[in-house]
PDB file of N, CA and C in Angstrom:
ATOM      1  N   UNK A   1     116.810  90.167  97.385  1.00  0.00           N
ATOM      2  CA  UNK A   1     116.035  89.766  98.539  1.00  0.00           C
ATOM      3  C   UNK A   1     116.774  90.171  99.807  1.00  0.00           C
ATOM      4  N   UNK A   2     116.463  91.156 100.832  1.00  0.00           N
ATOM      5  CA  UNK A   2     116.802  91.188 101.805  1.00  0.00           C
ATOM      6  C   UNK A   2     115.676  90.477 102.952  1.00  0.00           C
ATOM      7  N   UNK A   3     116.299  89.950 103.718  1.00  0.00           N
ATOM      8  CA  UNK A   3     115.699  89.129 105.056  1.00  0.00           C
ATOM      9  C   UNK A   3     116.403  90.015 106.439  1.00  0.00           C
ATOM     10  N   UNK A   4     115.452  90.148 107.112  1.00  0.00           N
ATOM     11  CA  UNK A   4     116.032  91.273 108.632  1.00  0.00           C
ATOM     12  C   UNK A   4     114.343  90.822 109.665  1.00  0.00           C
ATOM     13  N   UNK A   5     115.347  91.034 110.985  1.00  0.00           N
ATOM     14  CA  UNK A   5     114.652  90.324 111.918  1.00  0.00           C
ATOM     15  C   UNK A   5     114.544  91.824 113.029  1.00  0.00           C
ATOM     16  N   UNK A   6     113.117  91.687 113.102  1.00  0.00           N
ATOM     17  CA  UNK A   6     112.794  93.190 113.573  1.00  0.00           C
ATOM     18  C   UNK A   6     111.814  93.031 115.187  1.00  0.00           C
ATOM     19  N   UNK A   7     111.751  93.624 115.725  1.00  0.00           N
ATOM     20  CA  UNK A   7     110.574  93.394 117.492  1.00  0.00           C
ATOM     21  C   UNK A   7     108.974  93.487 116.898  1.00  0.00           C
ATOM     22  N   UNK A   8     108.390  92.834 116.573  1.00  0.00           N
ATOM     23  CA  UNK A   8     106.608  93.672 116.662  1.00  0.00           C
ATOM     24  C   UNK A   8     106.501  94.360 117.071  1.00  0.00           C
ATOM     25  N   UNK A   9     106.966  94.893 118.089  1.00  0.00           N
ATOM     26  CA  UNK A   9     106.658  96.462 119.156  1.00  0.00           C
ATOM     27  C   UNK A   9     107.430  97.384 118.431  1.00  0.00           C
ATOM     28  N   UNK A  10     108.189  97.502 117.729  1.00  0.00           N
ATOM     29  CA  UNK A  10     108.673  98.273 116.707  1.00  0.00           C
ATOM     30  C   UNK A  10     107.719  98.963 115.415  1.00  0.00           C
ATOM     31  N   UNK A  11     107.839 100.293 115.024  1.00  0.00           N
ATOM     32  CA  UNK A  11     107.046 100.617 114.397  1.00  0.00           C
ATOM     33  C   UNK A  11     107.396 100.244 112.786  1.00  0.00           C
ATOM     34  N   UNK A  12     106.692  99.807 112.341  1.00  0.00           N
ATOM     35  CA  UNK A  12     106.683  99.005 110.522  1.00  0.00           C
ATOM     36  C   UNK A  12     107.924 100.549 109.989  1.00  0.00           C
ATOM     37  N   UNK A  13     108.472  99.720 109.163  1.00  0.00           N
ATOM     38  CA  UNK A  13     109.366 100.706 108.050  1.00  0.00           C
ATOM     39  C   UNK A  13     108.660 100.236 106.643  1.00  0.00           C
ATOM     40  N   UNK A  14     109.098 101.170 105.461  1.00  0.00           N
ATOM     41  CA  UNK A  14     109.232 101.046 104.243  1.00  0.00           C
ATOM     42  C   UNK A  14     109.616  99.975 104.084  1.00  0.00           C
ATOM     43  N   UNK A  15     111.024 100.236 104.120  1.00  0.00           N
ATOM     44  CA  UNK A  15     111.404  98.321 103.543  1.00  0.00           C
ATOM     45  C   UNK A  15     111.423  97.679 104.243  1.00  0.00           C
ATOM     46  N   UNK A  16     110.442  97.426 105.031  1.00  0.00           N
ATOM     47  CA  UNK A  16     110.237  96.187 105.578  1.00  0.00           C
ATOM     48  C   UNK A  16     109.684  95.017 104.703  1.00  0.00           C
ATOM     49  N   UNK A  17     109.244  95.238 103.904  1.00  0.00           N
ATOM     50  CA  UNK A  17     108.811  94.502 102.897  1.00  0.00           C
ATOM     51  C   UNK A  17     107.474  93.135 103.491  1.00  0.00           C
ATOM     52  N   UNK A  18     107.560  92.085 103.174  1.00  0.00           N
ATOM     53  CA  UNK A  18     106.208  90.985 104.101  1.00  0.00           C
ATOM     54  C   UNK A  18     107.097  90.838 105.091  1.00  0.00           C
ATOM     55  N   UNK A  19     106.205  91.379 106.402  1.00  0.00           N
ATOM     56  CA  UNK A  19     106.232  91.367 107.672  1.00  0.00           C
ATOM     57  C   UNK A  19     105.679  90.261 108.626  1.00  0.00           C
ATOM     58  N   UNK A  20     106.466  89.245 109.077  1.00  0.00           N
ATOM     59  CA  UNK A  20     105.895  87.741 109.324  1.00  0.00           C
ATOM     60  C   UNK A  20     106.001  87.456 110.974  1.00  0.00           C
ATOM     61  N   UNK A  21     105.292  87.046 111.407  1.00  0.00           N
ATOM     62  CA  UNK A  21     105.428  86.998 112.981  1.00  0.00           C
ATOM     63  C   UNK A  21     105.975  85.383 113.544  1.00  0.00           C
ATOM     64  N   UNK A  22     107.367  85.053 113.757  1.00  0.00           N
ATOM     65  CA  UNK A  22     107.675  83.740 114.001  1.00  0.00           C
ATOM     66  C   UNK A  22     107.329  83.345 115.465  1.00  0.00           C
ATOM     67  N   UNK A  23     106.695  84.082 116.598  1.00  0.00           N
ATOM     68  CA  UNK A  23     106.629  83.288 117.684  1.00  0.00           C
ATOM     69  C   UNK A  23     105.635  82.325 117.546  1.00  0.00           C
ATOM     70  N   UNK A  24     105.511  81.250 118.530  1.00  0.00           N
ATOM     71  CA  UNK A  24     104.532  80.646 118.682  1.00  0.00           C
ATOM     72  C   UNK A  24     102.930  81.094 119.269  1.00  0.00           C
ATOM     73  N   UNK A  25     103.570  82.044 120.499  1.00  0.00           N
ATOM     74  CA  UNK A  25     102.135  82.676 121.146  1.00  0.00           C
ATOM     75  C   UNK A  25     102.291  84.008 120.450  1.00  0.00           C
ATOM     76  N   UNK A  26     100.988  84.682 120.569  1.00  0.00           N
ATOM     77  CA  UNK A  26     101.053  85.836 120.337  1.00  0.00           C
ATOM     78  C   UNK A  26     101.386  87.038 121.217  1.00  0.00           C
ATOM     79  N   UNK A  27     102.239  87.917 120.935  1.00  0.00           N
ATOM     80  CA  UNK A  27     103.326  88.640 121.789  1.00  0.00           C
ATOM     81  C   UNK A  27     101.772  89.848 122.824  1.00  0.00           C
ATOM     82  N   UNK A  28     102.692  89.488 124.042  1.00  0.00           N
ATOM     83  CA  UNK A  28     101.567  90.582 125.086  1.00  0.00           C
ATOM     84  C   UNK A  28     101.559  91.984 124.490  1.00  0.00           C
ATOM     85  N   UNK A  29     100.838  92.554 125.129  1.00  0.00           N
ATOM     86  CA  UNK A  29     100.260  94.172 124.725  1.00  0.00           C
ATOM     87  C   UNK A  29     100.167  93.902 123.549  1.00  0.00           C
ATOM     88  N   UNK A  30      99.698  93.433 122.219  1.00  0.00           N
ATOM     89  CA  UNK A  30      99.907  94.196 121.145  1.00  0.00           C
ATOM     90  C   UNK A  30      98.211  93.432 120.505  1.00  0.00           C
ATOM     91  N   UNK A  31      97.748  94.519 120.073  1.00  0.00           N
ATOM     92  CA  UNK A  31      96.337  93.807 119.703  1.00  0.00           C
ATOM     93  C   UNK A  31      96.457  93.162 117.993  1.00  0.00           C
ATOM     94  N   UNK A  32      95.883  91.911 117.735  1.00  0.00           N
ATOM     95  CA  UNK A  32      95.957  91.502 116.628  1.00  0.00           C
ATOM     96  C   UNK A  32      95.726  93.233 115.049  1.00  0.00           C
ATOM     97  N   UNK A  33      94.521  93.626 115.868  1.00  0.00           N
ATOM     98  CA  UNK A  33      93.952  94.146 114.891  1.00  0.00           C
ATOM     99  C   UNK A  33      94.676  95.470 114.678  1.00  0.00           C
ATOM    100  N   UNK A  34      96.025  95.861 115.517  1.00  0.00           N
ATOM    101  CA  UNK A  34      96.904  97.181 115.074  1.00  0.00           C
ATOM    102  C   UNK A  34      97.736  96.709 115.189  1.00  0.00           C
ATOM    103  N   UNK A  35      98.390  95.440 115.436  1.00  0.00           N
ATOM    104  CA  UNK A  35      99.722  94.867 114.384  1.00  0.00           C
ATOM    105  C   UNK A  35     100.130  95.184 113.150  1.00  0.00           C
ATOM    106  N   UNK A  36     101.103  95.109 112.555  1.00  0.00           N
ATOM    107  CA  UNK A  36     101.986  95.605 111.417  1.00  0.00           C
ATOM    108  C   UNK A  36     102.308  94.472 111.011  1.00  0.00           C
ATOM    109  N   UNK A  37     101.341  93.296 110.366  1.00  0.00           N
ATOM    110  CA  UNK A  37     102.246  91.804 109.844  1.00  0.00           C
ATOM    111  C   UNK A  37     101.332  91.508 109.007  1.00  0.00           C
ATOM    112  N   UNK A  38     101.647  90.711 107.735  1.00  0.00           N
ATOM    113  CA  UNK A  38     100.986  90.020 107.239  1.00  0.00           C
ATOM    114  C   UNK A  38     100.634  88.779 107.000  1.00  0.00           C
ATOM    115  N   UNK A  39     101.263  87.733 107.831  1.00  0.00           N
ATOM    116  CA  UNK A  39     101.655  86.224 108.146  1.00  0.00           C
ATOM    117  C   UNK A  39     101.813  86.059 109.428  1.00  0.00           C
ATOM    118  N   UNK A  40     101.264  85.289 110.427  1.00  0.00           N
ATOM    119  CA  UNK A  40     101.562  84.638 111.596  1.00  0.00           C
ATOM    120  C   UNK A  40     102.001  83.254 111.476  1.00  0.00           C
ATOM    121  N   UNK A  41     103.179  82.623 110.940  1.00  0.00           N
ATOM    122  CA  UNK A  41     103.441  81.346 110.624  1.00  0.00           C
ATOM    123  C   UNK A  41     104.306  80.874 111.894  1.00  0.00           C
ATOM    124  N   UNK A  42     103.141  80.622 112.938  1.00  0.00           N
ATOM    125  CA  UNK A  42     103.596  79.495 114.245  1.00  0.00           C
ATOM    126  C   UNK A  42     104.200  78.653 114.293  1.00  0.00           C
ATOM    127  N   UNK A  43     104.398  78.169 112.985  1.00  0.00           N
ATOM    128  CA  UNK A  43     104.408  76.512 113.431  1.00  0.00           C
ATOM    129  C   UNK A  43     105.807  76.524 113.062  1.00  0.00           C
ATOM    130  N   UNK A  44     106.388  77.676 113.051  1.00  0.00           N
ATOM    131  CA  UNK A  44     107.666  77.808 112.304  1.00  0.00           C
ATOM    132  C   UNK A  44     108.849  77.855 114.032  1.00  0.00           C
ATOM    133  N   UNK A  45     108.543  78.269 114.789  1.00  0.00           N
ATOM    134  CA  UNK A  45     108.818  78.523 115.996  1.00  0.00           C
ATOM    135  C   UNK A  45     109.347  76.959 116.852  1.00  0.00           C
ATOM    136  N   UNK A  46     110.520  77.190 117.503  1.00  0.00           N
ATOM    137  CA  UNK A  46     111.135  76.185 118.535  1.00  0.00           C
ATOM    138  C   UNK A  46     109.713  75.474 119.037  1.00  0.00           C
ATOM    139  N   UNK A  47     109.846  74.400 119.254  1.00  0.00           N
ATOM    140  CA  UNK A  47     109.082  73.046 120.373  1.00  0.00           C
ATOM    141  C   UNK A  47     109.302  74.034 121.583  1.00  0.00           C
ATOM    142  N   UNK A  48     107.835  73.770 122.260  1.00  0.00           N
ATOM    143  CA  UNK A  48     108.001  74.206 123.493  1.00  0.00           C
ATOM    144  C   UNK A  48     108.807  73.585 124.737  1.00  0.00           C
ATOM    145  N   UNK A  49     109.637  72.494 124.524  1.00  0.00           N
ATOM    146  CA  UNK A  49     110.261  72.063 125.108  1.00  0.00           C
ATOM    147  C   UNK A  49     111.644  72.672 125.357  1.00  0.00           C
ATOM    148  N   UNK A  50     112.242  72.940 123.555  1.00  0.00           N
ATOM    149  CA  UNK A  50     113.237  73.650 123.058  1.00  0.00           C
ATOM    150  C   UNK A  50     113.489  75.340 123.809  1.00  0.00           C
ATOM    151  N   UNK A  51     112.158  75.779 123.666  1.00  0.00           N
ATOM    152  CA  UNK A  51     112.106  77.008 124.403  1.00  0.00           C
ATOM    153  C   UNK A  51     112.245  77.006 125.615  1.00  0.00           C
ATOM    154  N   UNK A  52     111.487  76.380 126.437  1.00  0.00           N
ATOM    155  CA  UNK A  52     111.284  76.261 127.780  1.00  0.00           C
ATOM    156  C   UNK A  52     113.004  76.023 128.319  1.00  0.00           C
ATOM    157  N   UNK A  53     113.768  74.799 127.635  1.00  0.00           N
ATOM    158  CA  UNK A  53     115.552  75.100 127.668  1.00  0.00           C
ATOM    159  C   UNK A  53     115.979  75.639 127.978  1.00  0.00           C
ATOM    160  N   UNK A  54     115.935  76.926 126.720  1.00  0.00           N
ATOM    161  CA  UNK A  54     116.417  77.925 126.336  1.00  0.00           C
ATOM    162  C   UNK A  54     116.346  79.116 127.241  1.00  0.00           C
ATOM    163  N   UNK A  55     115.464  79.285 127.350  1.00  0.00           N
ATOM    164  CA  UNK A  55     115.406  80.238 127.631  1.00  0.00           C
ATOM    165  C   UNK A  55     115.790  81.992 127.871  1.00  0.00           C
ATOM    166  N   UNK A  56     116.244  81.558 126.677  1.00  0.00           N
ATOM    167  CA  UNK A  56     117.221  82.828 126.261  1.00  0.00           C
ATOM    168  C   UNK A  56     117.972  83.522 126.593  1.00  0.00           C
ATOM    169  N   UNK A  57     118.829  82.230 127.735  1.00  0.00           N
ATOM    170  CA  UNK A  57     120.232  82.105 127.971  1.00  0.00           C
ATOM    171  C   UNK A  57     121.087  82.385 127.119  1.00  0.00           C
ATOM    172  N   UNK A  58     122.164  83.915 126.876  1.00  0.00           N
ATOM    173  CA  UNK A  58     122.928  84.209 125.889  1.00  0.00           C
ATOM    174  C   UNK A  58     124.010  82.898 126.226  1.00  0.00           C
ATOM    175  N   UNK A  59     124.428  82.188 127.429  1.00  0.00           N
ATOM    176  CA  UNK A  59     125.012  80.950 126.865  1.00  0.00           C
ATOM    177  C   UNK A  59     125.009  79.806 126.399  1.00  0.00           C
ATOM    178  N   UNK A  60     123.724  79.788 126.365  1.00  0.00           N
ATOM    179  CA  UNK A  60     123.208  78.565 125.720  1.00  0.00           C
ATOM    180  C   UNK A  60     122.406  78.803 123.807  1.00  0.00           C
ATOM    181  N   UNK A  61     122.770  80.312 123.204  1.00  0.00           N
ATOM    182  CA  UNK A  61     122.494  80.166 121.941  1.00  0.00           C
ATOM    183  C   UNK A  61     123.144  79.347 121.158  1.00  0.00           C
ATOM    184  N   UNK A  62     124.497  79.174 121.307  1.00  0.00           N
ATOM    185  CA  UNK A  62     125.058  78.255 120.110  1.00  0.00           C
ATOM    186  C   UNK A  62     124.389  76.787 120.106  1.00  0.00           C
ATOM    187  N   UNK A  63     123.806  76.572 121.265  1.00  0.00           N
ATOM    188  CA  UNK A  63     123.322  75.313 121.371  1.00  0.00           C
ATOM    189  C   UNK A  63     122.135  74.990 120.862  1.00  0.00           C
ATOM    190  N   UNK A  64     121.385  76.097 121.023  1.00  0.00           N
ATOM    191  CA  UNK A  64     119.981  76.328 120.941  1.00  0.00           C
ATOM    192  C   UNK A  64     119.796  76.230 119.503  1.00  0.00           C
ATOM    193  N   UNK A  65     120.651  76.979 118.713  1.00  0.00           N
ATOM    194  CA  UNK A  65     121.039  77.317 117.315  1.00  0.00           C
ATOM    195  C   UNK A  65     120.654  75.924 116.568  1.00  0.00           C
ATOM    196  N   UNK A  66     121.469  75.169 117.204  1.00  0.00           N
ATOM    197  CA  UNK A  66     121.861  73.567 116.778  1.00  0.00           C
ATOM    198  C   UNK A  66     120.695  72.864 116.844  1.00  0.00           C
ATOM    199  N   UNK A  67     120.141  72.589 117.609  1.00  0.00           N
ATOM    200  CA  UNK A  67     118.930  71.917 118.061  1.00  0.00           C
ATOM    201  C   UNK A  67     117.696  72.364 117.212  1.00  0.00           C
ATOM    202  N   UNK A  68     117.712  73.915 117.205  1.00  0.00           N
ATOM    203  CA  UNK A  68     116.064  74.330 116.520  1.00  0.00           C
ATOM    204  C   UNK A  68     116.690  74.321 114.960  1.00  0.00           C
ATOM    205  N   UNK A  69     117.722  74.163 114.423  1.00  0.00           N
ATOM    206  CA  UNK A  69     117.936  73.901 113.218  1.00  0.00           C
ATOM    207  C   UNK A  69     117.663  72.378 113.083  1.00  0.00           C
ATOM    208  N   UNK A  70     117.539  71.259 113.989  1.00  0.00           N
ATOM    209  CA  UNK A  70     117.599  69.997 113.548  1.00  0.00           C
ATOM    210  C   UNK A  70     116.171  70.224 113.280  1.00  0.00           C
ATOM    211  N   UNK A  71     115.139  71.103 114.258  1.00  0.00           N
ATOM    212  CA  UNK A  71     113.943  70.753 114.396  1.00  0.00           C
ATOM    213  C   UNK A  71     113.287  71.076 113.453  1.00  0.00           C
ATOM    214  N   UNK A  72     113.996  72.377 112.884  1.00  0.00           N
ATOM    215  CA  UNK A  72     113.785  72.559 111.201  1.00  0.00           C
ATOM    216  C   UNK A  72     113.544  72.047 109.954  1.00  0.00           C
ATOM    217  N   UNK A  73     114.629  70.904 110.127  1.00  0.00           N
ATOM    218  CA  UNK A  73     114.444  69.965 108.825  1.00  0.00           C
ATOM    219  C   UNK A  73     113.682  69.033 108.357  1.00  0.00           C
ATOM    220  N   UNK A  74     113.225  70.204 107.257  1.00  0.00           N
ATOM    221  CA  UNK A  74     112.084  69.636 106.410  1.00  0.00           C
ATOM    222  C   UNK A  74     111.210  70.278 107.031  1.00  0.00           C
ATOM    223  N   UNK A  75     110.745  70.824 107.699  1.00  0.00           N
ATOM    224  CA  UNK A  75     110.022  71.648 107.693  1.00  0.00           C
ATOM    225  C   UNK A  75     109.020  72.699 106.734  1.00  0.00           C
ATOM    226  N   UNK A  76     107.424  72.381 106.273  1.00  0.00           N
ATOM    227  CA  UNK A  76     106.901  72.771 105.435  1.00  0.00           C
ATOM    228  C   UNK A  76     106.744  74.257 105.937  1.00  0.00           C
ATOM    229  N   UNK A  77     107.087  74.639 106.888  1.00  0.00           N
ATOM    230  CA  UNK A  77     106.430  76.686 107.982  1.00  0.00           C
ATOM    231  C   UNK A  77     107.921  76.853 107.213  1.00  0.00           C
ATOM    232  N   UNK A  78     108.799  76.485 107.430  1.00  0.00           N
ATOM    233  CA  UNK A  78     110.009  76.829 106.711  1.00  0.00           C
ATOM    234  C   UNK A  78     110.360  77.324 105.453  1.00  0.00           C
ATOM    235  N   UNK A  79     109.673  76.115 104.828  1.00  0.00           N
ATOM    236  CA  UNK A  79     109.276  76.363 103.413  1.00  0.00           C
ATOM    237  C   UNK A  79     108.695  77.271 102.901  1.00  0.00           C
ATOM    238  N   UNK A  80     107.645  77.785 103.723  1.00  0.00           N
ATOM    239  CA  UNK A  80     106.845  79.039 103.297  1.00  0.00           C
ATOM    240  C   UNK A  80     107.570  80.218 103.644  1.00  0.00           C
ATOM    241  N   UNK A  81     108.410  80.179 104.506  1.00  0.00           N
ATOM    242  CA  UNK A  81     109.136  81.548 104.303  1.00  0.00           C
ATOM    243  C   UNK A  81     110.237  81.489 103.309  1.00  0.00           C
ATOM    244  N   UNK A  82     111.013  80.611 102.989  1.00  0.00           N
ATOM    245  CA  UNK A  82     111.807  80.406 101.856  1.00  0.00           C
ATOM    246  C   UNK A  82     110.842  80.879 100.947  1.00  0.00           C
ATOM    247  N   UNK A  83     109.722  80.607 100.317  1.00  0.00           N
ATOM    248  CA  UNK A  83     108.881  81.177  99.569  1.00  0.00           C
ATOM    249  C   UNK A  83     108.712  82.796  99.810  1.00  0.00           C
ATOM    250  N   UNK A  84     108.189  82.888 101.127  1.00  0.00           N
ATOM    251  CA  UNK A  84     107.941  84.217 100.902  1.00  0.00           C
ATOM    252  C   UNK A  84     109.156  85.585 100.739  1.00  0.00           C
ATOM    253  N   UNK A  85     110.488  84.778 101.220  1.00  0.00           N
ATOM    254  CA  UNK A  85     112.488  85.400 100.471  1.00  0.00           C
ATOM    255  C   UNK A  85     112.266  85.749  99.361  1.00  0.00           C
ATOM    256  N   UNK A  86     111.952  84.720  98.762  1.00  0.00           N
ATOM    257  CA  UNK A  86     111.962  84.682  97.074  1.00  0.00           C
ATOM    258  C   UNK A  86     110.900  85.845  96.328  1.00  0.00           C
ATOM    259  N   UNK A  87     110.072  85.893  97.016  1.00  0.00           N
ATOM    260  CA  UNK A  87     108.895  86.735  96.453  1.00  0.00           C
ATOM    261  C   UNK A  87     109.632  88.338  96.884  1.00  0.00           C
ATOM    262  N   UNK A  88     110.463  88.598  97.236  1.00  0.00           N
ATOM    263  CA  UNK A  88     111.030  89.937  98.005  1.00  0.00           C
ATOM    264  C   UNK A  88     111.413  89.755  99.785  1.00  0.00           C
ATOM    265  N   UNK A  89     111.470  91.258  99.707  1.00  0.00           N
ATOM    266  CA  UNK A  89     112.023  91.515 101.281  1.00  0.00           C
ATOM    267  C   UNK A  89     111.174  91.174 102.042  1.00  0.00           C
ATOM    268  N   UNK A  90     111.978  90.723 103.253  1.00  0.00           N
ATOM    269  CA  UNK A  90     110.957  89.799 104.374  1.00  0.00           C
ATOM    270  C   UNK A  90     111.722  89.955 105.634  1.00  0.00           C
ATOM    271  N   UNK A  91     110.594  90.826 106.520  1.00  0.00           N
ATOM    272  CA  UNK A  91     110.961  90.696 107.815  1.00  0.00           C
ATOM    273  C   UNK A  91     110.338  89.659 108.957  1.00  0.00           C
ATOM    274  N   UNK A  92     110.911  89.506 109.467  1.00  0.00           N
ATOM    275  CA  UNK A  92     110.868  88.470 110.770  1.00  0.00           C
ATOM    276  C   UNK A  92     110.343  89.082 111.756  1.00  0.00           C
ATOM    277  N   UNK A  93     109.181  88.895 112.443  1.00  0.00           N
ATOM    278  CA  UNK A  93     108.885  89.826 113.706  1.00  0.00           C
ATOM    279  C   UNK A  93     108.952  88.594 114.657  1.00  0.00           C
ATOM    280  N   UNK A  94     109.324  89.213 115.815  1.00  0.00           N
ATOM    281  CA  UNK A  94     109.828  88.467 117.127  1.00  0.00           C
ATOM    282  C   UNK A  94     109.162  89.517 118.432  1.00  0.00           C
ATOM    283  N   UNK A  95     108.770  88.703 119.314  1.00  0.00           N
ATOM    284  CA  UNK A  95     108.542  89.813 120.554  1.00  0.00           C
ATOM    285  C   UNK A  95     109.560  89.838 121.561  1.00  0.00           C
ATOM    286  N   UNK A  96     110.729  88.582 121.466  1.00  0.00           N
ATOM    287  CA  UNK A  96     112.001  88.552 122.032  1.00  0.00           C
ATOM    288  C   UNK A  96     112.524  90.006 122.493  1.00  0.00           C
ATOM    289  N   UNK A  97     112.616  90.210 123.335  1.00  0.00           N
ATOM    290  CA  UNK A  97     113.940  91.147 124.288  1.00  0.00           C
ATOM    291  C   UNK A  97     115.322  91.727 123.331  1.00  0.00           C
ATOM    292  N   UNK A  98     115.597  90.047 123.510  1.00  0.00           N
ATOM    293  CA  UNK A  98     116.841  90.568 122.368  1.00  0.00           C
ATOM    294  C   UNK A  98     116.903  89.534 121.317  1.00  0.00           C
ATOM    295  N   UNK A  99     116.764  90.060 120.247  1.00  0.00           N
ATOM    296  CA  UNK A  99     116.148  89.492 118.694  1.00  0.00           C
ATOM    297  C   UNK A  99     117.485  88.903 118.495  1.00  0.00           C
ATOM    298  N   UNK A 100     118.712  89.362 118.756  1.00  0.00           N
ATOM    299  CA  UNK A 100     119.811  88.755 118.005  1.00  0.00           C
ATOM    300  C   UNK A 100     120.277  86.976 118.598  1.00  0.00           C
ATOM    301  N   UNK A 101     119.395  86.910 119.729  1.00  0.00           N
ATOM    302  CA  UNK A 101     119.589  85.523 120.114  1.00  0.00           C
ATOM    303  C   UNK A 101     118.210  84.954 120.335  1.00  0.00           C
ATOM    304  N   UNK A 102     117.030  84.961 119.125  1.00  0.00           N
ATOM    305  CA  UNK A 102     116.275  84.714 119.058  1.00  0.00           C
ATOM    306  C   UNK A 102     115.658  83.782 118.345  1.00  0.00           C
ATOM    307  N   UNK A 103     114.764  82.913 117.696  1.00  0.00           N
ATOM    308  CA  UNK A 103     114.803  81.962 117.078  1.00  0.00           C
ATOM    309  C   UNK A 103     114.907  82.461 115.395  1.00  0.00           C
ATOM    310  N   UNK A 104     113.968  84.271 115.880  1.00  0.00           N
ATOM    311  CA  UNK A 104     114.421  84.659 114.354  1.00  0.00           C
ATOM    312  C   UNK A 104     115.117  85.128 113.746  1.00  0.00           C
ATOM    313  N   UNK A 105     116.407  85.177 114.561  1.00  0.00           N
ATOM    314  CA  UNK A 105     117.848  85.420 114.469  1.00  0.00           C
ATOM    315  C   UNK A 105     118.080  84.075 113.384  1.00  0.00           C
ATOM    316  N   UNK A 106     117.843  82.940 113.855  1.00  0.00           N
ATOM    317  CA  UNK A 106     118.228  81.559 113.168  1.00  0.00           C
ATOM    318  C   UNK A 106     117.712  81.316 112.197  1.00  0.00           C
ATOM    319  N   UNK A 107     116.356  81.791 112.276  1.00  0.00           N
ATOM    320  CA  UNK A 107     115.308  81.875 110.926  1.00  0.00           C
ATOM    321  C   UNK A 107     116.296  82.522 109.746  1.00  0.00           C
ATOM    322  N   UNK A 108     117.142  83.905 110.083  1.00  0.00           N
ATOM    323  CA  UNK A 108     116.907  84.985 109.316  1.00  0.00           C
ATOM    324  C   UNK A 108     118.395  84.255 108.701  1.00  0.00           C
ATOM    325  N   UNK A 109     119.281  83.203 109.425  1.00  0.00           N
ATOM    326  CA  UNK A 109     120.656  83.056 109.027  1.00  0.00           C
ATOM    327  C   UNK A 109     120.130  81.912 107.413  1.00  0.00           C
ATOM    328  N   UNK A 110     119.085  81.170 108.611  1.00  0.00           N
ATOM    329  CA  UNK A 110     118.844  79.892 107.174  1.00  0.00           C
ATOM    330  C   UNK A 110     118.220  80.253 105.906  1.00  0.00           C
ATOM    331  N   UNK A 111     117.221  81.298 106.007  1.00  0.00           N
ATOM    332  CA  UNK A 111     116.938  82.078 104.676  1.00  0.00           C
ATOM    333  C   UNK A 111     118.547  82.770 103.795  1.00  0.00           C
ATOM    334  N   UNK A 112     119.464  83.224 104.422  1.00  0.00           N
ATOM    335  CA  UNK A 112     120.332  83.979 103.971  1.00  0.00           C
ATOM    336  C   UNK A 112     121.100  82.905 103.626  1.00  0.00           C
ATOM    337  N   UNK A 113     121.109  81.724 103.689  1.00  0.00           N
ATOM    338  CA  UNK A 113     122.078  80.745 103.239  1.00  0.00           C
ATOM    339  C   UNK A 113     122.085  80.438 101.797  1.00  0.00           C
TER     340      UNK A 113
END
């Protein structure tokens, strides 16, 4: 099972394997119907409170990290991507700037655990 966290605005690869979209809104410019995903699982995505924080302050990821992992637990949107690991390769789509301090950066650590 490989898990990798990729932009939607990025063009689909081979192994990308199920291609899953973790934001909450759906990312600007990109029309549902020439997207490259096969799952939009929202509910998997930071509280808009959490985000609004954040704001994707590179000094405030370790924190951010902490927090959207509490918000995680137990989480059934969670669950379904743990499911969909198991079934094969699974990418993470994000419309984030920079993916490596993104929520599906955190997504992609807790699947790999």
């Amino acid at each position: 099972m490989t898990v990798q966290v990729r932009r939607i605005y990025d063009p689909a690869e081979k192994g990308d394997g199920t291609r899953v979209l973790v934001d909450r809104v759906w990312p600007r410019g990109v029309r549902k119907q020439d997207a490259r995903y096969d799952e939009w699982v929202k509910d998997v995505a930071p509280s808009t409170e959490l985000r609004k924080w954040y704001g994707h302050d590179p000094d405030r990821f370790d924190e951010f990290r902490r927090r959207y992992r509490d918000e995680l637990d137990g989480s059934s949107a969670l669950d379904r991507l743990r499911s969909l690991a198991n079934d094969g390769d699974l990418t993470l789509l994000t419309a984030s700037k920079s993916p490596e301090i993104s929520q599906a950066e955190v997504l992609c650590e807790l699947l790999r655990e």
